[in-house]
N, C-alpha and C. Protein backbone atom coordinates (compact mmCIF):
# COMPACT_ATOMS: atom_id res chain seq x y z
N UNK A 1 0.48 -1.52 -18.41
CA UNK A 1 0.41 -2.94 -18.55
C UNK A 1 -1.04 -3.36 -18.76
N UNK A 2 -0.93 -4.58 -19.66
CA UNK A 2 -2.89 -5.20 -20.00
C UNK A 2 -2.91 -6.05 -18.88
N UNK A 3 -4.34 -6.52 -18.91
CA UNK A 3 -4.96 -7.28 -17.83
C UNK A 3 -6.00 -7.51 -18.37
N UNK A 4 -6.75 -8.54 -18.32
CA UNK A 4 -7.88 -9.44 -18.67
C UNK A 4 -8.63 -9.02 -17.89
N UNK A 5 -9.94 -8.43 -17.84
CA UNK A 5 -11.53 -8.12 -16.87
C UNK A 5 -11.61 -9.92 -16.91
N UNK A 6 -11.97 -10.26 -15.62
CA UNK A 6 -12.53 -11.52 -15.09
C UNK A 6 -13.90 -10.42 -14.17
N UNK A 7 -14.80 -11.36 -14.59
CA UNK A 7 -15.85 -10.85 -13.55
C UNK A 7 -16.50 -9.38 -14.45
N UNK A 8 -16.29 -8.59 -13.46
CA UNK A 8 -17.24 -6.84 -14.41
C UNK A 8 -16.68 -5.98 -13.46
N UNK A 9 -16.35 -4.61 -13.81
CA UNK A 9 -16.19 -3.39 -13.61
C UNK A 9 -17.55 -3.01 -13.11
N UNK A 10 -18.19 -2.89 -12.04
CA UNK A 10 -19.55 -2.01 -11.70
C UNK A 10 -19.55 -1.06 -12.38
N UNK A 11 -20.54 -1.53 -13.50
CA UNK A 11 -21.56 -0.22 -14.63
C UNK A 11 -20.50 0.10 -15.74
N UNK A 12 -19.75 -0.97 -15.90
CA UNK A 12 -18.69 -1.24 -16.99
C UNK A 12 -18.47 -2.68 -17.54
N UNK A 13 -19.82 -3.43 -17.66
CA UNK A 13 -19.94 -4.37 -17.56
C UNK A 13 -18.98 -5.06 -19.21
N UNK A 14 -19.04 -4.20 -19.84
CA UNK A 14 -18.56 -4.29 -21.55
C UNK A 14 -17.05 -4.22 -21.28
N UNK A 15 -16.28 -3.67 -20.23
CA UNK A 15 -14.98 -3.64 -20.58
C UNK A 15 -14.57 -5.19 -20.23
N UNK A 16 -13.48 -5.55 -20.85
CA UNK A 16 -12.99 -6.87 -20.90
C UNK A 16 -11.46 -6.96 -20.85
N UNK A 17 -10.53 -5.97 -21.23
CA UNK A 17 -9.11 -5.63 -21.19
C UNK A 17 -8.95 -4.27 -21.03
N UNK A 18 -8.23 -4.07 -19.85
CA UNK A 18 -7.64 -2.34 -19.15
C UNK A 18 -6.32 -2.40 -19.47
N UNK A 19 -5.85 -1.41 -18.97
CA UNK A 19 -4.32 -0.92 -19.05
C UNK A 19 -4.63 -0.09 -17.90
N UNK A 20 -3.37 -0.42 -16.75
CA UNK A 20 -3.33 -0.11 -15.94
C UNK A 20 -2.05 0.83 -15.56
N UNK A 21 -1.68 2.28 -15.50
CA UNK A 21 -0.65 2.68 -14.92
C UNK A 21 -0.56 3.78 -14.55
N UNK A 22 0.82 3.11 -13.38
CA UNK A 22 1.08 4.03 -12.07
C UNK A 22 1.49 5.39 -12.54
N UNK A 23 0.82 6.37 -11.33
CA UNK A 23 1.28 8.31 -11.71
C UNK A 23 1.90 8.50 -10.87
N UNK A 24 1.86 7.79 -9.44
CA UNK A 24 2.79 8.36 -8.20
C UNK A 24 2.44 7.09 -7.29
N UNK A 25 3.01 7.39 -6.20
CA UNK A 25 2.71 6.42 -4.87
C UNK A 25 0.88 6.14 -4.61
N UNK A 26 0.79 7.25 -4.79
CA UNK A 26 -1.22 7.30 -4.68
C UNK A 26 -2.02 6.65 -5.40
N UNK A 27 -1.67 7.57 -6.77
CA UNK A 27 -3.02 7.32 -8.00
C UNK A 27 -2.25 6.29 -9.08
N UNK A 28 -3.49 6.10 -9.50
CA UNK A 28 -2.75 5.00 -10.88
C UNK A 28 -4.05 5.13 -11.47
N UNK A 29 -4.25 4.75 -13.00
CA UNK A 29 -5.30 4.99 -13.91
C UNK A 29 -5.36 4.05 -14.46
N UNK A 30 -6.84 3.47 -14.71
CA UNK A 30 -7.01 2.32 -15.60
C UNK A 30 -8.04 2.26 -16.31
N UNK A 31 -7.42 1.98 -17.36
CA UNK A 31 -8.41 2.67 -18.96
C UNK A 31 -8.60 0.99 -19.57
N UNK A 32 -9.70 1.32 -20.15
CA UNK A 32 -10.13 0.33 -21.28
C UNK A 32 -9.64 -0.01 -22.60
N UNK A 33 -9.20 -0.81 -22.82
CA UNK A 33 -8.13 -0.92 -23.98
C UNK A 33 -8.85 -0.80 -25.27
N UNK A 34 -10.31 -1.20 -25.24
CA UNK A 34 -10.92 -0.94 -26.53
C UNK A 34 -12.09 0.53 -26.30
N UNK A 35 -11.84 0.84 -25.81
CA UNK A 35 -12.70 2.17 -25.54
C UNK A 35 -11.85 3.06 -25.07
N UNK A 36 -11.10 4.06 -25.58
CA UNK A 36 -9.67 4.57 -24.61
C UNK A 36 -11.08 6.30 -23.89
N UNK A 37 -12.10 6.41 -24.13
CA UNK A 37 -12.67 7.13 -23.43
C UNK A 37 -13.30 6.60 -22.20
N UNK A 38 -13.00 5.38 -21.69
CA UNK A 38 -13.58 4.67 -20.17
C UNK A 38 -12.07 4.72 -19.66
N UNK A 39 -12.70 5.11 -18.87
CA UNK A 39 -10.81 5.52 -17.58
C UNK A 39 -11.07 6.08 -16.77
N UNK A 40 -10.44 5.50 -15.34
CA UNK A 40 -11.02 5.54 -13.64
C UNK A 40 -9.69 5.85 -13.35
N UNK A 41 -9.95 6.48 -12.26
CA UNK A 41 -8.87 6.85 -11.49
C UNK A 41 -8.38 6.32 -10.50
N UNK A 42 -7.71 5.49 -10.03
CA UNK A 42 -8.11 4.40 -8.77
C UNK A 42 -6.57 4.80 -7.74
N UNK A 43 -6.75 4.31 -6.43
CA UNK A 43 -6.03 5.00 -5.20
C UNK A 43 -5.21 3.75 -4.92
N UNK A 44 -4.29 3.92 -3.98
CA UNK A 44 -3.61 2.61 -3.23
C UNK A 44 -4.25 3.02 -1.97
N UNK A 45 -5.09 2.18 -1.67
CA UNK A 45 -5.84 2.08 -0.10
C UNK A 45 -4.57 2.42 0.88
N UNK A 46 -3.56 1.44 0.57
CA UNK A 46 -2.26 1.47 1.89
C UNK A 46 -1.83 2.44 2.06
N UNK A 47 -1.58 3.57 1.36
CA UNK A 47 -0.81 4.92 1.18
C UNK A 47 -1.43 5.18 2.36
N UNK A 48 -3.21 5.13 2.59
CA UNK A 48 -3.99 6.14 3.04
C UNK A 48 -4.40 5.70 4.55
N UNK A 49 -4.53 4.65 4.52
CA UNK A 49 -5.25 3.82 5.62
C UNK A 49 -5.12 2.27 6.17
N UNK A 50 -5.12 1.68 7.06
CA UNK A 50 -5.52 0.44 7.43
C UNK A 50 -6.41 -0.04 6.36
N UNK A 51 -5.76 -1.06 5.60
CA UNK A 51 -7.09 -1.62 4.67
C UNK A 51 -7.11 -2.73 4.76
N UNK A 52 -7.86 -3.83 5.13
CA UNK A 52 -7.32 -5.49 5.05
C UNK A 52 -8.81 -5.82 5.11
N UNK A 53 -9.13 -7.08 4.71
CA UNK A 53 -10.00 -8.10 3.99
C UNK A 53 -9.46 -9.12 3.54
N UNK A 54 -10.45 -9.97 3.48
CA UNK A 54 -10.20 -11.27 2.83
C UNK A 54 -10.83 -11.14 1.20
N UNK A 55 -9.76 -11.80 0.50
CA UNK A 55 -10.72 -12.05 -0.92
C UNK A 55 -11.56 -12.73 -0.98
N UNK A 56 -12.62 -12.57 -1.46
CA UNK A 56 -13.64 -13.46 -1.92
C UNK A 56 -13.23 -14.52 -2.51
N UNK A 57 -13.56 -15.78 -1.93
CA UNK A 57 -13.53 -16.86 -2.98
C UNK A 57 -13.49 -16.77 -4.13
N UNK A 58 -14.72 -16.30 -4.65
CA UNK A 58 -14.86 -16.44 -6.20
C UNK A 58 -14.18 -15.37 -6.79
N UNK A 59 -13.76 -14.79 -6.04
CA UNK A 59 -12.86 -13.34 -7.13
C UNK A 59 -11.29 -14.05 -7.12
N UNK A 60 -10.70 -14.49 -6.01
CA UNK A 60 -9.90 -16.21 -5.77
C UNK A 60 -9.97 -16.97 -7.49
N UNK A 61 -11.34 -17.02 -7.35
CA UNK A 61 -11.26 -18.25 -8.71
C UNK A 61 -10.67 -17.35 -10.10
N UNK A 62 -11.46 -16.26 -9.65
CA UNK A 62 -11.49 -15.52 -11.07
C UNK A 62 -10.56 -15.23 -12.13
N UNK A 63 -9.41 -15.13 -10.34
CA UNK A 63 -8.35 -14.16 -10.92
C UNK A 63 -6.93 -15.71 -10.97
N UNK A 64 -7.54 -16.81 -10.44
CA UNK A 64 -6.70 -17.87 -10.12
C UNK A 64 -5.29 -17.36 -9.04
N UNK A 65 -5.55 -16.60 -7.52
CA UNK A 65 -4.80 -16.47 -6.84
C UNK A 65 -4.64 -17.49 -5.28
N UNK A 66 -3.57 -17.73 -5.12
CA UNK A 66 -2.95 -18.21 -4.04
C UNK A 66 -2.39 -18.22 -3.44
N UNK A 67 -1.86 -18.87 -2.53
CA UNK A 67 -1.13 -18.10 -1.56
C UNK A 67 0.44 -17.23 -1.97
N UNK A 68 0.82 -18.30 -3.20
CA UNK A 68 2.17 -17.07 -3.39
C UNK A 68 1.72 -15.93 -4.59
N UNK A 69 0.38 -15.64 -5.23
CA UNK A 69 0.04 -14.83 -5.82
C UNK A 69 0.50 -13.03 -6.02
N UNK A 70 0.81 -12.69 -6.75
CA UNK A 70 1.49 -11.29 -6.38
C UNK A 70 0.22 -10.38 -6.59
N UNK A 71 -0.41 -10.05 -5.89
CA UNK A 71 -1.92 -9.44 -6.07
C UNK A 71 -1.17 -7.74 -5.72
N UNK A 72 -2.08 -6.97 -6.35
CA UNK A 72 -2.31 -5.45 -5.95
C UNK A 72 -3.56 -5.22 -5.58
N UNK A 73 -4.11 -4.59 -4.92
CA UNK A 73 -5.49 -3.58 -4.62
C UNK A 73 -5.75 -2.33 -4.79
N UNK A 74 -6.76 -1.80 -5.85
CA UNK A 74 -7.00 -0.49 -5.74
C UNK A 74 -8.46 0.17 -5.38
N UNK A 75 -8.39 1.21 -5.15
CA UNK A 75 -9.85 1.35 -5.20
C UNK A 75 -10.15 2.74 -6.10
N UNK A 76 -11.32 2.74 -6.36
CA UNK A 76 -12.02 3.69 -7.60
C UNK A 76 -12.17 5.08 -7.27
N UNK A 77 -11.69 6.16 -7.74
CA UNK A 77 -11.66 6.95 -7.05
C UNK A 77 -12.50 8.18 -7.83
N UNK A 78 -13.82 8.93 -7.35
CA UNK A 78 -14.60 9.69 -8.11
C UNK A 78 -13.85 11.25 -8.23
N UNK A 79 -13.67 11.23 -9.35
CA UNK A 79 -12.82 12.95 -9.11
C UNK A 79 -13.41 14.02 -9.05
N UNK A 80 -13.47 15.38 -8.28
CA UNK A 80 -13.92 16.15 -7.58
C UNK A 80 -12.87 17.21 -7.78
N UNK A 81 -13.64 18.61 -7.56
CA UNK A 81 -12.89 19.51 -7.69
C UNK A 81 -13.52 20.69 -6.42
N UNK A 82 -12.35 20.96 -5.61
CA UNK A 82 -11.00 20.43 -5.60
C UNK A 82 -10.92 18.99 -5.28
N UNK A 83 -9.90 18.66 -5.71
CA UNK A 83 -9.16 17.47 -5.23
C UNK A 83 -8.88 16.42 -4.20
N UNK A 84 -9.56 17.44 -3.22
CA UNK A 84 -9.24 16.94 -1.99
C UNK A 84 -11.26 16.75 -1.40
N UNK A 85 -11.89 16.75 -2.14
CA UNK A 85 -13.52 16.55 -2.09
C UNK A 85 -13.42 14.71 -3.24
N UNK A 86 -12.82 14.78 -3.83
CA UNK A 86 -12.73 13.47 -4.59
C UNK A 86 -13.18 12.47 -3.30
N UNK A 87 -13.94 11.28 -3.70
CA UNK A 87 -14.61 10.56 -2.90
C UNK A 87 -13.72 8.83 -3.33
N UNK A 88 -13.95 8.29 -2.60
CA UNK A 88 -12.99 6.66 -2.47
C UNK A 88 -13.99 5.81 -2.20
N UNK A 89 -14.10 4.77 -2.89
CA UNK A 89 -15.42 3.68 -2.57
C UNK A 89 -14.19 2.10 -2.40
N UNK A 90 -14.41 2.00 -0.92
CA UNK A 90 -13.34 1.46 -0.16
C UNK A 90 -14.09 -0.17 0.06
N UNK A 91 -15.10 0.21 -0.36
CA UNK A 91 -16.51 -1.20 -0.46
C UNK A 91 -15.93 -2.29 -1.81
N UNK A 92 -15.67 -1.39 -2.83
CA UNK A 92 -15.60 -2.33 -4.22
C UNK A 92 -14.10 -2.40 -4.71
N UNK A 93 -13.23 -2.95 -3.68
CA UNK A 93 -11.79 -3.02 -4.31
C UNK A 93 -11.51 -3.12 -5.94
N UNK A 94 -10.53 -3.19 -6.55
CA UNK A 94 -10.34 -3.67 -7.59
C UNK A 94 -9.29 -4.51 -7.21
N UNK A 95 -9.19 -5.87 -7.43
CA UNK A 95 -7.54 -7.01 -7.55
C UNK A 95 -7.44 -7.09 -8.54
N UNK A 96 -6.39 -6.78 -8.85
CA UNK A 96 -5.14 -7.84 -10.04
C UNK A 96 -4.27 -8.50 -9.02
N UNK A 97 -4.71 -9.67 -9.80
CA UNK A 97 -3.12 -10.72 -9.77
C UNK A 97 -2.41 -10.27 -11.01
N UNK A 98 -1.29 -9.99 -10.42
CA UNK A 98 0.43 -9.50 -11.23
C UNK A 98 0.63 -10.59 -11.97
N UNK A 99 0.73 -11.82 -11.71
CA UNK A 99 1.05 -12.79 -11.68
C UNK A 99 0.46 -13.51 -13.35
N UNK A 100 -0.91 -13.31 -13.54
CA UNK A 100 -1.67 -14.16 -14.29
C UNK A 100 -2.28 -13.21 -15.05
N UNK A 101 -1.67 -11.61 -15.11
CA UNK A 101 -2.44 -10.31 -15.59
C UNK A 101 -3.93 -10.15 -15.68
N UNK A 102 -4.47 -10.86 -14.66
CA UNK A 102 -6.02 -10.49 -14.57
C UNK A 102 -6.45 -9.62 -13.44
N UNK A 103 -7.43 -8.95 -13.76
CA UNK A 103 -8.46 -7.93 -12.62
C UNK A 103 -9.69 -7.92 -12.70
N UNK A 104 -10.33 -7.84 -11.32
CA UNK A 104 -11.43 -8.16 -11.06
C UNK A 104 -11.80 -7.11 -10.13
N UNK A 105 -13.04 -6.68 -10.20
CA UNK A 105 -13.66 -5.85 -8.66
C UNK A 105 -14.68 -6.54 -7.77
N UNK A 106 -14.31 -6.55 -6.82
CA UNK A 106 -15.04 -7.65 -5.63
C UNK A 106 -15.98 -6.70 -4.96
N UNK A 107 -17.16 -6.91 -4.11
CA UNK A 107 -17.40 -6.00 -3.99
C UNK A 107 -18.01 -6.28 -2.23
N UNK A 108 -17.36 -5.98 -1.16
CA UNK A 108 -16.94 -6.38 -0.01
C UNK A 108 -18.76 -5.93 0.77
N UNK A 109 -19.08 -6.74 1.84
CA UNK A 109 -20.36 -6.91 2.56
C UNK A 109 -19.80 -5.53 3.70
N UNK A 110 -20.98 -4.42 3.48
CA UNK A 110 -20.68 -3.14 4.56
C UNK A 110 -20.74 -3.94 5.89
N UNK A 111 -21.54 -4.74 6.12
CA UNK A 111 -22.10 -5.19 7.48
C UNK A 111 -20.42 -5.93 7.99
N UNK A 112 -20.08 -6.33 7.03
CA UNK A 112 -18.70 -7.36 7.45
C UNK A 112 -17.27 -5.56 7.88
N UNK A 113 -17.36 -5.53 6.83
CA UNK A 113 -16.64 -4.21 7.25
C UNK A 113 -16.78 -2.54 7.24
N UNK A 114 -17.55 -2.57 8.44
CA UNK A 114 -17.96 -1.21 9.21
C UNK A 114 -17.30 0.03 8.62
N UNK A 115 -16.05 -0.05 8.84
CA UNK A 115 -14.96 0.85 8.54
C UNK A 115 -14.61 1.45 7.44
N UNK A 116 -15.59 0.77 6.32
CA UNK A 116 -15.09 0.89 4.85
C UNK A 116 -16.60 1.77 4.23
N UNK A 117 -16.31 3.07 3.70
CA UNK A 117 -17.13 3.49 3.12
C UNK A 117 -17.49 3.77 1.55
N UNK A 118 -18.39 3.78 1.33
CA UNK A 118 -18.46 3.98 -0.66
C UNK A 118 -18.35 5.17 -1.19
N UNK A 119 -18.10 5.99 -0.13
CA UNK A 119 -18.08 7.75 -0.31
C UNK A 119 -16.84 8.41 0.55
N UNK A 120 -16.02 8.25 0.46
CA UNK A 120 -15.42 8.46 1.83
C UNK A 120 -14.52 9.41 0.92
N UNK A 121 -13.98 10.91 1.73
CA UNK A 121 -13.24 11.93 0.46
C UNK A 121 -11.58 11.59 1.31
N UNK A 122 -11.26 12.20 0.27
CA UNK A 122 -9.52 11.95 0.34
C UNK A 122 -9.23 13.20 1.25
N UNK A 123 -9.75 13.93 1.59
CA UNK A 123 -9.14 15.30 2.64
C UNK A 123 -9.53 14.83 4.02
N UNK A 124 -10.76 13.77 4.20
CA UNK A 124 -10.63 12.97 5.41
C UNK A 124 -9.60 12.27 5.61
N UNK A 125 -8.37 12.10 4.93
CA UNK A 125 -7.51 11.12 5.03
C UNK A 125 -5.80 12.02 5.12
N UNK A 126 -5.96 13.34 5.43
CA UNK A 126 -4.86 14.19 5.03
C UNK A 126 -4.73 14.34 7.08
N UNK A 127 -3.48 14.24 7.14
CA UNK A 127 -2.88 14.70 8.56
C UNK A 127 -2.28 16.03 8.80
């Protein structure tokens, strides 16, 4: 599915329309619709962990969400080999609103949430 970039992709400031889709419960991939060689790998935080925050206001404006908004969250995920060394930056969500097909990456204050790291690997997260 497309989606409108509101705001910027950190160090992807040029992309402007992704395509976003799901591989499993976990991963989902989202590529640049005019560059099909820019493509991230991004996680469902919930699968893995306690994740909650507030949206930013202005990512709010960006994406025009409210309270009945059908939003998703992902986060960016650096790939690593093996697989389980891949790192999660739990700091710079990505939102789409479902709703209005836009996405944005917000990029959350460490001091506000302790818990959330920009490096954090996916084998820390295996039981």
């Amino acid at each position: 599915m497309s989606y409108e970039v509101r705001g910027t992709i950190l160090g992807f400031e040029d992309t402007i329309k992704v395509e976003i889709e799901k591989v499993d419960e976990l991963f989902s991939t989202m590529q640049d619709a005019n560059n099909k060689a820019i493509s991230f790998t991004l996680v469902n935080p919930y699968a893995l962990r306690e994740y909650s925050f507030d949206v930013p206001s202005d990512i709010k404006v960006l994406l025009d969400i409210n309270a009945n908004s059908n939003i998703s969250v992902y986060n960016v995920v650096i790939i690593q080999n093996p697989l389980e060394n891949s790192t999660i930056n739990f700091l710079a969500p990505v939102i789409v609103n479902n709703d209005t097909k836009r996405v944005a990456q917000a990029v959350l204050n460490p001091k506000r949430h302790p818990d959330f790291g920009m490096t954090e690997t996916i084998k820390s997260f295996k039981s």
